[in-house]
N, C-alpha and C. Protein backbone atom coordinates (compact mmCIF):
# COMPACT_ATOMS: atom_id res chain seq x y z
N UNK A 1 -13.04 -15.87 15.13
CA UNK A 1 -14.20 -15.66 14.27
C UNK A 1 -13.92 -14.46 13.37
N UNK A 2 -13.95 -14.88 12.14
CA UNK A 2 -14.01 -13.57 10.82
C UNK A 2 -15.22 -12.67 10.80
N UNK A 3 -14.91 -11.27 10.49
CA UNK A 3 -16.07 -11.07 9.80
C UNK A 3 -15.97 -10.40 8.46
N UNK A 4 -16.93 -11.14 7.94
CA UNK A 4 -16.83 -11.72 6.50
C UNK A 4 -17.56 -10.23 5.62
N UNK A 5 -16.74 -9.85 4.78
CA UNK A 5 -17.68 -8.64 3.24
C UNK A 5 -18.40 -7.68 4.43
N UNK A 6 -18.14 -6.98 6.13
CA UNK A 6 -18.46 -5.95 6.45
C UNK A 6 -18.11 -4.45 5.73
N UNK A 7 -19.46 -3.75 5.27
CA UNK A 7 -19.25 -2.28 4.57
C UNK A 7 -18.88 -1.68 5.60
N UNK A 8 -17.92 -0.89 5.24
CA UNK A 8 -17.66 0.73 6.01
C UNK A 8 -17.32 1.27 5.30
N UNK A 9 -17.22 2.63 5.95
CA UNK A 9 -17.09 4.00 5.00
C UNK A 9 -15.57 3.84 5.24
N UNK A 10 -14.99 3.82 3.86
CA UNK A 10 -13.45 3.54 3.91
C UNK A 10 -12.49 5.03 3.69
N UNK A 11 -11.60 5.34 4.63
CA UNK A 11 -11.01 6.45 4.54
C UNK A 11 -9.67 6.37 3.64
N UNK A 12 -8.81 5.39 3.60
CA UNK A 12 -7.89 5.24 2.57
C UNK A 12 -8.10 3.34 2.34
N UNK A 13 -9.49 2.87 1.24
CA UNK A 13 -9.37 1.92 0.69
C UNK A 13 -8.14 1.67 -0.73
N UNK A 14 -7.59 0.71 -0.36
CA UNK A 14 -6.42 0.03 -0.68
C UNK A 14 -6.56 -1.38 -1.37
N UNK A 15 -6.46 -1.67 -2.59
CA UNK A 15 -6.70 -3.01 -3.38
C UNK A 15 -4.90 -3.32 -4.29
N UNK A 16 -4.55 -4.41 -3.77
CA UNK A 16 -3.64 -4.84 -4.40
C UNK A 16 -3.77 -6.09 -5.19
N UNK A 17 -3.28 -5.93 -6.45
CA UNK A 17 -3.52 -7.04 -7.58
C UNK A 17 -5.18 -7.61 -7.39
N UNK A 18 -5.90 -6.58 -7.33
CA UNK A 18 -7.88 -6.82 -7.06
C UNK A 18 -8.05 -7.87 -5.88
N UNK A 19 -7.10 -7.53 -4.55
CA UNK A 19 -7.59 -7.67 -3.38
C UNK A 19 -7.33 -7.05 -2.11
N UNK A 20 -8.29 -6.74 -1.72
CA UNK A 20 -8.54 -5.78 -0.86
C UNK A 20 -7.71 -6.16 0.23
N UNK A 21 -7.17 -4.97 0.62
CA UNK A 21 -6.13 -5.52 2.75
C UNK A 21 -7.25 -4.80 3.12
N UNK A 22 -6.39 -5.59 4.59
CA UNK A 22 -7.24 -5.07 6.12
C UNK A 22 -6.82 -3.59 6.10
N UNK A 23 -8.36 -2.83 6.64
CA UNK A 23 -8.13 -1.41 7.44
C UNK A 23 -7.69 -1.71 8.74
N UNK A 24 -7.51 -2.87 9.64
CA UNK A 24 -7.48 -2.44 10.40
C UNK A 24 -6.14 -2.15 10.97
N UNK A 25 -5.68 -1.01 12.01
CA UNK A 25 -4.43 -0.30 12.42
C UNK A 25 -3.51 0.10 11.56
N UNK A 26 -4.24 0.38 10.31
CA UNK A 26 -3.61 0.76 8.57
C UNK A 26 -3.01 2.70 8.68
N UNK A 27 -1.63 2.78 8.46
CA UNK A 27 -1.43 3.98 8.53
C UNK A 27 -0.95 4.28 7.00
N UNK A 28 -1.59 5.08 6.02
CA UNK A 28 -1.26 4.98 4.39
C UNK A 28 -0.88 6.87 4.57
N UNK A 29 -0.27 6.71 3.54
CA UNK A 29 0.27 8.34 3.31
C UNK A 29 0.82 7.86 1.58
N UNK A 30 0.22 8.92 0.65
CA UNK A 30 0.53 8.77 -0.75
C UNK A 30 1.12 10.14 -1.00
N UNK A 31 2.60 10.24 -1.55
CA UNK A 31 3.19 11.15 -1.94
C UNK A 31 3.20 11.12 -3.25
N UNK A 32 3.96 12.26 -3.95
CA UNK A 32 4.34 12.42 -5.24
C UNK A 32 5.46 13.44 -5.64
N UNK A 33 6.17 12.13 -6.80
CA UNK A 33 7.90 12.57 -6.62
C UNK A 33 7.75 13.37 -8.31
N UNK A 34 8.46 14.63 -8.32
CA UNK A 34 8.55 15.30 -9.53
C UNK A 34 9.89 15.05 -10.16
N UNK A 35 9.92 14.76 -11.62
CA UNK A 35 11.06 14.58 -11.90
C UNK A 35 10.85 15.66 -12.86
N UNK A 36 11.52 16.42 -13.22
CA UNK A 36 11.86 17.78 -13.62
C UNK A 36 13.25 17.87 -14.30
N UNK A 37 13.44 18.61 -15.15
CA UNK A 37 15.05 18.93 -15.97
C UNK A 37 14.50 20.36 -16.32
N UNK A 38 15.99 21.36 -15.47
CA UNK A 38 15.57 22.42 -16.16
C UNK A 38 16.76 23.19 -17.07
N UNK A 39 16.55 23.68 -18.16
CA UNK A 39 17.00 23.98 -19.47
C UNK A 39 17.18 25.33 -19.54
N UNK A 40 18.76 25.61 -19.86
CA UNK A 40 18.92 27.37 -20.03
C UNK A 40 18.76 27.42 -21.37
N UNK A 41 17.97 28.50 -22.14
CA UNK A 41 17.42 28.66 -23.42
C UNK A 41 18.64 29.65 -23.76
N UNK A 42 19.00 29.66 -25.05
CA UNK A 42 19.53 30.86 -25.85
C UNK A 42 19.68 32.29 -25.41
N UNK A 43 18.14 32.42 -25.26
CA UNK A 43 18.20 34.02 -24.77
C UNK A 43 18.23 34.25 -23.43
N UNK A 44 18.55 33.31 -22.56
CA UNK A 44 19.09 33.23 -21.26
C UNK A 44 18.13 32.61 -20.43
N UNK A 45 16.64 32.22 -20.82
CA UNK A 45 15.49 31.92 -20.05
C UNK A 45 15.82 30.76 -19.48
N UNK A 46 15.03 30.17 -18.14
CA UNK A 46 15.57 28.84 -18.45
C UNK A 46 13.91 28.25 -18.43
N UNK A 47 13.59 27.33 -18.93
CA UNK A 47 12.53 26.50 -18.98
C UNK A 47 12.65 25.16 -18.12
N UNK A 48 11.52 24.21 -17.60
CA UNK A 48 11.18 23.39 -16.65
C UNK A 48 10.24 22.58 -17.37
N UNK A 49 11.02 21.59 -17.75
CA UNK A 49 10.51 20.08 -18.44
C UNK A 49 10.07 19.01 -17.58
N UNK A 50 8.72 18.95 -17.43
CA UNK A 50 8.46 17.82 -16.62
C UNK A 50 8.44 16.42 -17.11
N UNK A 51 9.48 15.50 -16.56
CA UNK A 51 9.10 13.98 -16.76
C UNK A 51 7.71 13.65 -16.32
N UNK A 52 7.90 12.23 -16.14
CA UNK A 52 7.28 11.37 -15.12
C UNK A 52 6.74 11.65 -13.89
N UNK A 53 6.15 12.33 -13.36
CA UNK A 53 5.49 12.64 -11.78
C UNK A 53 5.21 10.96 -11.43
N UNK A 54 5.98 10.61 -10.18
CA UNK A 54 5.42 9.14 -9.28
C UNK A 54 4.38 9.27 -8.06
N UNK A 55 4.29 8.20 -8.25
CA UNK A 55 3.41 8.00 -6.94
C UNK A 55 3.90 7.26 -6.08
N UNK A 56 3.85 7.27 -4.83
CA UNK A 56 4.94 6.63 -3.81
C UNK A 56 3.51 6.58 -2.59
N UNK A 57 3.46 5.10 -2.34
CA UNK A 57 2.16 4.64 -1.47
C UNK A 57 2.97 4.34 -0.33
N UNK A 58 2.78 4.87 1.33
CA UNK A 58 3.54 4.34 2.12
C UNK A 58 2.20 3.76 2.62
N UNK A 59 2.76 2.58 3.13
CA UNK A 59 1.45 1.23 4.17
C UNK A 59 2.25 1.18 5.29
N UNK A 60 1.69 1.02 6.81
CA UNK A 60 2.32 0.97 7.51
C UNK A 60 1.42 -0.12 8.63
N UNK A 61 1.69 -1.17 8.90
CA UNK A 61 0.46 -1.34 10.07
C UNK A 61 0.77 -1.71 11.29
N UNK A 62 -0.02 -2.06 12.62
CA UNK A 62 0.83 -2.57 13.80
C UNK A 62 0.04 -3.55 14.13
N UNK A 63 0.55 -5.09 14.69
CA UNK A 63 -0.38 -5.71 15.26
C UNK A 63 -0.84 -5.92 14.06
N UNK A 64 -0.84 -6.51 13.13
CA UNK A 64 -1.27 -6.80 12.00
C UNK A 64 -1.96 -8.80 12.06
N UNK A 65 -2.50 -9.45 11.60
CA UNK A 65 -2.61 -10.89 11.73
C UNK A 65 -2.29 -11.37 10.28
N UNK A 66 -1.37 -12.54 10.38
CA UNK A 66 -0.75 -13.13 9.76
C UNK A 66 -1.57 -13.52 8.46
N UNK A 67 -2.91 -14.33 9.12
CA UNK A 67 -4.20 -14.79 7.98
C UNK A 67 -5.37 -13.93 8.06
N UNK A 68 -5.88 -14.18 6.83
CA UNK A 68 -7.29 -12.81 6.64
C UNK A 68 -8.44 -13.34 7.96
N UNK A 69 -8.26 -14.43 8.09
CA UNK A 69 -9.42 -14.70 9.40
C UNK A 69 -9.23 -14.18 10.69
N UNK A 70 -7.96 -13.74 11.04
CA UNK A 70 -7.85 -12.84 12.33
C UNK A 70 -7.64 -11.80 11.74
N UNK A 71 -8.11 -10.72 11.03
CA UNK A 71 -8.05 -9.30 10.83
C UNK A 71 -9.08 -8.95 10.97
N UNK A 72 -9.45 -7.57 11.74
CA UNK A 72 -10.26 -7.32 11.69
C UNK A 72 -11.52 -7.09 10.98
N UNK A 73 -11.40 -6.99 9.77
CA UNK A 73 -12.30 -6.96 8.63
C UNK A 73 -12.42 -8.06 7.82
N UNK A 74 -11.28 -9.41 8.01
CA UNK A 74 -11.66 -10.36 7.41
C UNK A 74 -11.24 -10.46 5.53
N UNK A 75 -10.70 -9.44 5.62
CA UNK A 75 -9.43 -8.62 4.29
C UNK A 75 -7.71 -9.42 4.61
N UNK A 76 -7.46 -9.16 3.26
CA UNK A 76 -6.11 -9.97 3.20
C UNK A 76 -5.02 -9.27 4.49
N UNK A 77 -5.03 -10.37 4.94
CA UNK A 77 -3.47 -9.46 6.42
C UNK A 77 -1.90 -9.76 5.23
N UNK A 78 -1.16 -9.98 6.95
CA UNK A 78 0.65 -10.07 6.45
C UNK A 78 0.57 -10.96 5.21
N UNK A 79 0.69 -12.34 5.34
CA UNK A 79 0.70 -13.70 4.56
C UNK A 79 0.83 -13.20 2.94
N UNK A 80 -0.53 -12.64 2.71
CA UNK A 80 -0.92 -11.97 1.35
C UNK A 80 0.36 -10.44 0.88
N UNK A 81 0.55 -9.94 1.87
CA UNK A 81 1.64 -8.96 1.76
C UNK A 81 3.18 -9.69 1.95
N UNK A 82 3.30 -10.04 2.18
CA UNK A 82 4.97 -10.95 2.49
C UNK A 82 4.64 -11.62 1.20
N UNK A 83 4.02 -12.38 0.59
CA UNK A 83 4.09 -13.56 -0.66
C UNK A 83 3.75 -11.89 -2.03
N UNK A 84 3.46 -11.13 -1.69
CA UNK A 84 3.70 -10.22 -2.97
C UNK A 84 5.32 -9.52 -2.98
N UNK A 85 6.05 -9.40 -1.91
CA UNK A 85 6.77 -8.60 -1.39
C UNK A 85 8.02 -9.88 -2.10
N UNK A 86 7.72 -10.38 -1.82
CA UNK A 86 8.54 -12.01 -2.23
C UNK A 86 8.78 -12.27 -3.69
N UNK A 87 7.39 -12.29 -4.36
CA UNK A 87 7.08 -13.05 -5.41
C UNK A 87 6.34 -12.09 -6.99
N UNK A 88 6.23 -10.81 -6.41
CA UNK A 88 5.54 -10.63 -7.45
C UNK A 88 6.59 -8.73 -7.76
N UNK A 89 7.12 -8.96 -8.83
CA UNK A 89 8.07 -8.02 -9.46
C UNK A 89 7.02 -6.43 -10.07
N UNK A 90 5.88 -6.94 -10.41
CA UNK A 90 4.66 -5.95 -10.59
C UNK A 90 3.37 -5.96 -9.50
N UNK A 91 2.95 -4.78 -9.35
CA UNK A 91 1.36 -5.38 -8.57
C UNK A 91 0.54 -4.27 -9.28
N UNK A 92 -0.93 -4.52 -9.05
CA UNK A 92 -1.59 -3.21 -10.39
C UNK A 92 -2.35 -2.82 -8.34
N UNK A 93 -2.39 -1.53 -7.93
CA UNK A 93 -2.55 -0.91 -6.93
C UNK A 93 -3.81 0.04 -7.26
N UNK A 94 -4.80 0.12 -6.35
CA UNK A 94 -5.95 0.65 -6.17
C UNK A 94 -6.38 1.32 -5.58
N UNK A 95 -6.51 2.60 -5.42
CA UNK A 95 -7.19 3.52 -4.05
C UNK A 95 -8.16 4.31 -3.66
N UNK A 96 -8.66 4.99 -2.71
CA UNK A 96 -9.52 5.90 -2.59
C UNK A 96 -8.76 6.86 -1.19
N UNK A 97 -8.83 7.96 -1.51
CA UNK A 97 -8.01 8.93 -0.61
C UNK A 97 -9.23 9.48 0.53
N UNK A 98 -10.49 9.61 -0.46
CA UNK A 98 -11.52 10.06 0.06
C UNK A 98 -12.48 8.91 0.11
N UNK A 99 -13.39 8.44 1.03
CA UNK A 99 -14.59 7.61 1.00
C UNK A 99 -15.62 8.12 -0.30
N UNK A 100 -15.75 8.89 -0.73
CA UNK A 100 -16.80 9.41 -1.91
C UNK A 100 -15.91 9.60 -3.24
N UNK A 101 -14.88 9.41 -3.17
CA UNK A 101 -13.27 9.86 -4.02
C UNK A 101 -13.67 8.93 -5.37
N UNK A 102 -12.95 9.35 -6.26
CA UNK A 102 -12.79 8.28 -7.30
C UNK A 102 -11.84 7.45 -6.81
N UNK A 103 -12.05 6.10 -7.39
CA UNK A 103 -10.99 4.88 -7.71
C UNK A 103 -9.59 5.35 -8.69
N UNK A 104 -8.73 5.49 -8.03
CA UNK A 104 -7.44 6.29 -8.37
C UNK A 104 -5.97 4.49 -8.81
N UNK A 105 -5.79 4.03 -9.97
CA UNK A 105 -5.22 3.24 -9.87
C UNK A 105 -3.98 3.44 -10.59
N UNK A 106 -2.86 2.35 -10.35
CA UNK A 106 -1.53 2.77 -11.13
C UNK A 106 -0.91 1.04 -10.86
N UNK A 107 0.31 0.75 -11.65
CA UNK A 107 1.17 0.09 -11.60
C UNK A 107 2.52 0.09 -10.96
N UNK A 108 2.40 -0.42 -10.24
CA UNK A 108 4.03 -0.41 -8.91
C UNK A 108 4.45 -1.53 -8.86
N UNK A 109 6.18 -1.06 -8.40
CA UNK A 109 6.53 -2.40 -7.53
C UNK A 109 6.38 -1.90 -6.20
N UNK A 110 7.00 -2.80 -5.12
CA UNK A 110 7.29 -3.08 -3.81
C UNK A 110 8.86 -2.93 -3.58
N UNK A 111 8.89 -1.59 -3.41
CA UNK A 111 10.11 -0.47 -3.61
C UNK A 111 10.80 -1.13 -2.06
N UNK A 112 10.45 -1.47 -0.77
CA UNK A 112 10.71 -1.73 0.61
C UNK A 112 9.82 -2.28 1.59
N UNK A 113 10.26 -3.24 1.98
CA UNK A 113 9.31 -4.31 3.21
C UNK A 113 9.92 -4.68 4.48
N UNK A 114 9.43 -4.39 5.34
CA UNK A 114 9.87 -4.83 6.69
C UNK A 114 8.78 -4.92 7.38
N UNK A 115 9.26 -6.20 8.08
CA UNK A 115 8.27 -6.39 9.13
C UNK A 115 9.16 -7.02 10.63
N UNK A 116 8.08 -7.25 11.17
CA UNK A 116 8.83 -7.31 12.93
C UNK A 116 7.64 -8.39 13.40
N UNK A 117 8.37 -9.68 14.27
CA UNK A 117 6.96 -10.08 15.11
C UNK A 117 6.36 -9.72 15.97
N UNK A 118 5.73 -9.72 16.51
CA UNK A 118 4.77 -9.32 17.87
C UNK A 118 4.08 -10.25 18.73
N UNK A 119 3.49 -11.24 18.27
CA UNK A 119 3.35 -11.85 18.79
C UNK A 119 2.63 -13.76 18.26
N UNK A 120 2.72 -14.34 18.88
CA UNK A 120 2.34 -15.79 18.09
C UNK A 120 1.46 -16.27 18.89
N UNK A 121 0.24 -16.70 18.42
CA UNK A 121 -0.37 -17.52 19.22
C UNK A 121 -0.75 -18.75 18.53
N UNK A 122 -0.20 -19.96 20.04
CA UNK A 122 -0.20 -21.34 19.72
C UNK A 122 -1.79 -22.05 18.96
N UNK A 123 -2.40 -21.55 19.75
CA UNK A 123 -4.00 -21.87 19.58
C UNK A 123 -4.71 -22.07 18.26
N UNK A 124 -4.20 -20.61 18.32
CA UNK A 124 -4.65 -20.24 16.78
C UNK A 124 -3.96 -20.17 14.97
N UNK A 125 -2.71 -20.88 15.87
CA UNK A 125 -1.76 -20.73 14.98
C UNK A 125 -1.39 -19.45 13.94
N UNK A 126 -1.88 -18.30 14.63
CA UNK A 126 -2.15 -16.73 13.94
C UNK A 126 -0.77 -16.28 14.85
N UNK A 127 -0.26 -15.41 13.79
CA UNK A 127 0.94 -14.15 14.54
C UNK A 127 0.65 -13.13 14.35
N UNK A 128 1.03 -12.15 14.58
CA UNK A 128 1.06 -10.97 14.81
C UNK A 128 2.21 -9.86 14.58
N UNK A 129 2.21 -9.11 13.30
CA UNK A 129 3.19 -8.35 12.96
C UNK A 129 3.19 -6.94 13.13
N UNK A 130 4.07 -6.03 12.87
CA UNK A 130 4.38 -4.96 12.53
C UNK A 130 4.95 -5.07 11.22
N UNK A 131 4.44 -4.21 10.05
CA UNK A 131 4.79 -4.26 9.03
C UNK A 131 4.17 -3.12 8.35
N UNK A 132 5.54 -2.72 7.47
CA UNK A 132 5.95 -1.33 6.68
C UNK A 132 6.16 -1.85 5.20
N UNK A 133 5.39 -1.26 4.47
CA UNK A 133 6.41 -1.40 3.07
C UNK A 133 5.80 -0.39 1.77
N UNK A 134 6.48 -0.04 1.26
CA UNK A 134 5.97 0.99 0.02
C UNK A 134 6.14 0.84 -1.54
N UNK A 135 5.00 1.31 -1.85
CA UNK A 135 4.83 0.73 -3.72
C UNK A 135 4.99 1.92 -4.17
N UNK A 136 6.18 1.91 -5.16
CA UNK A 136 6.38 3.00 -6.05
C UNK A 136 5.70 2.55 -7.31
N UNK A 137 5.29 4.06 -8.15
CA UNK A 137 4.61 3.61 -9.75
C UNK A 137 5.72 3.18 -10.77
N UNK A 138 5.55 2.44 -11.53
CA UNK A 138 6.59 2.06 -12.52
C UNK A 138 6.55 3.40 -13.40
């Protein structure tokens, strides 16, 4: 049994290509990579040119379910993450760091994916993963 559009107060909400994953057993950590060149001037100074600053989203989950109807929240599981990881060279990425936070968005790929099984059940024809993977900003 799903449960279907339940609100909670979301601590790191996560929307890929405008659909939401499961919170549930979700471990997220968002870094940021400086790209920098620094320049010896004439009169000996040196100056610090900033490029591009990235954003680097790590997702991590355990026990994950294969289809959105066994996740706990009834949000996209593995299936939806493996067929982007596969198939899609861009994704437009969505977040909130804070529950009251602004909507913080950017353009990434799917920089690394791994996953592991855990477990399968016949019944339900649902599995059960471990799965890692991280979106860098273009």
């Amino acid at each position: 049994m799903a449960i279907q559009n339940q609100q909670t107060a979301l601590l790191y909400f996560v929307s890929i290509n405008n659909t939401e994953i499961t919170e549930g057993s979700r471990k997220a950590s968002i870094n940021q990579t400086l790209f920098v060149s620094d320049v010896e001037t004439a009169s000996g100074n040196i100056r610090r040119f900033f490029k591009k600053n990235k954003k680097i989203l790590l997702i991590s989950y355990s026990y994950l379910a294969s289809i959105s109807d066994h996740t706990v929240d009834g949000r996209a599981g593995r299936d939806f993450m493996y067929n982007l990881a596969l198939n899609s060279p861009s994704v437009s990425v969505a977040y909130k760091d804070k529950p009251d936070g602004p909507l913080i968005t950017f353009d990434a790929f799917i920089s690394n994916y791994q996953e592991s099984i855990i477990k399968r059940e016949i019944n339900t024809q649902c599995t059960y993963y471990n799965v890692d993977f991280q979106l860098e900003e273009r």
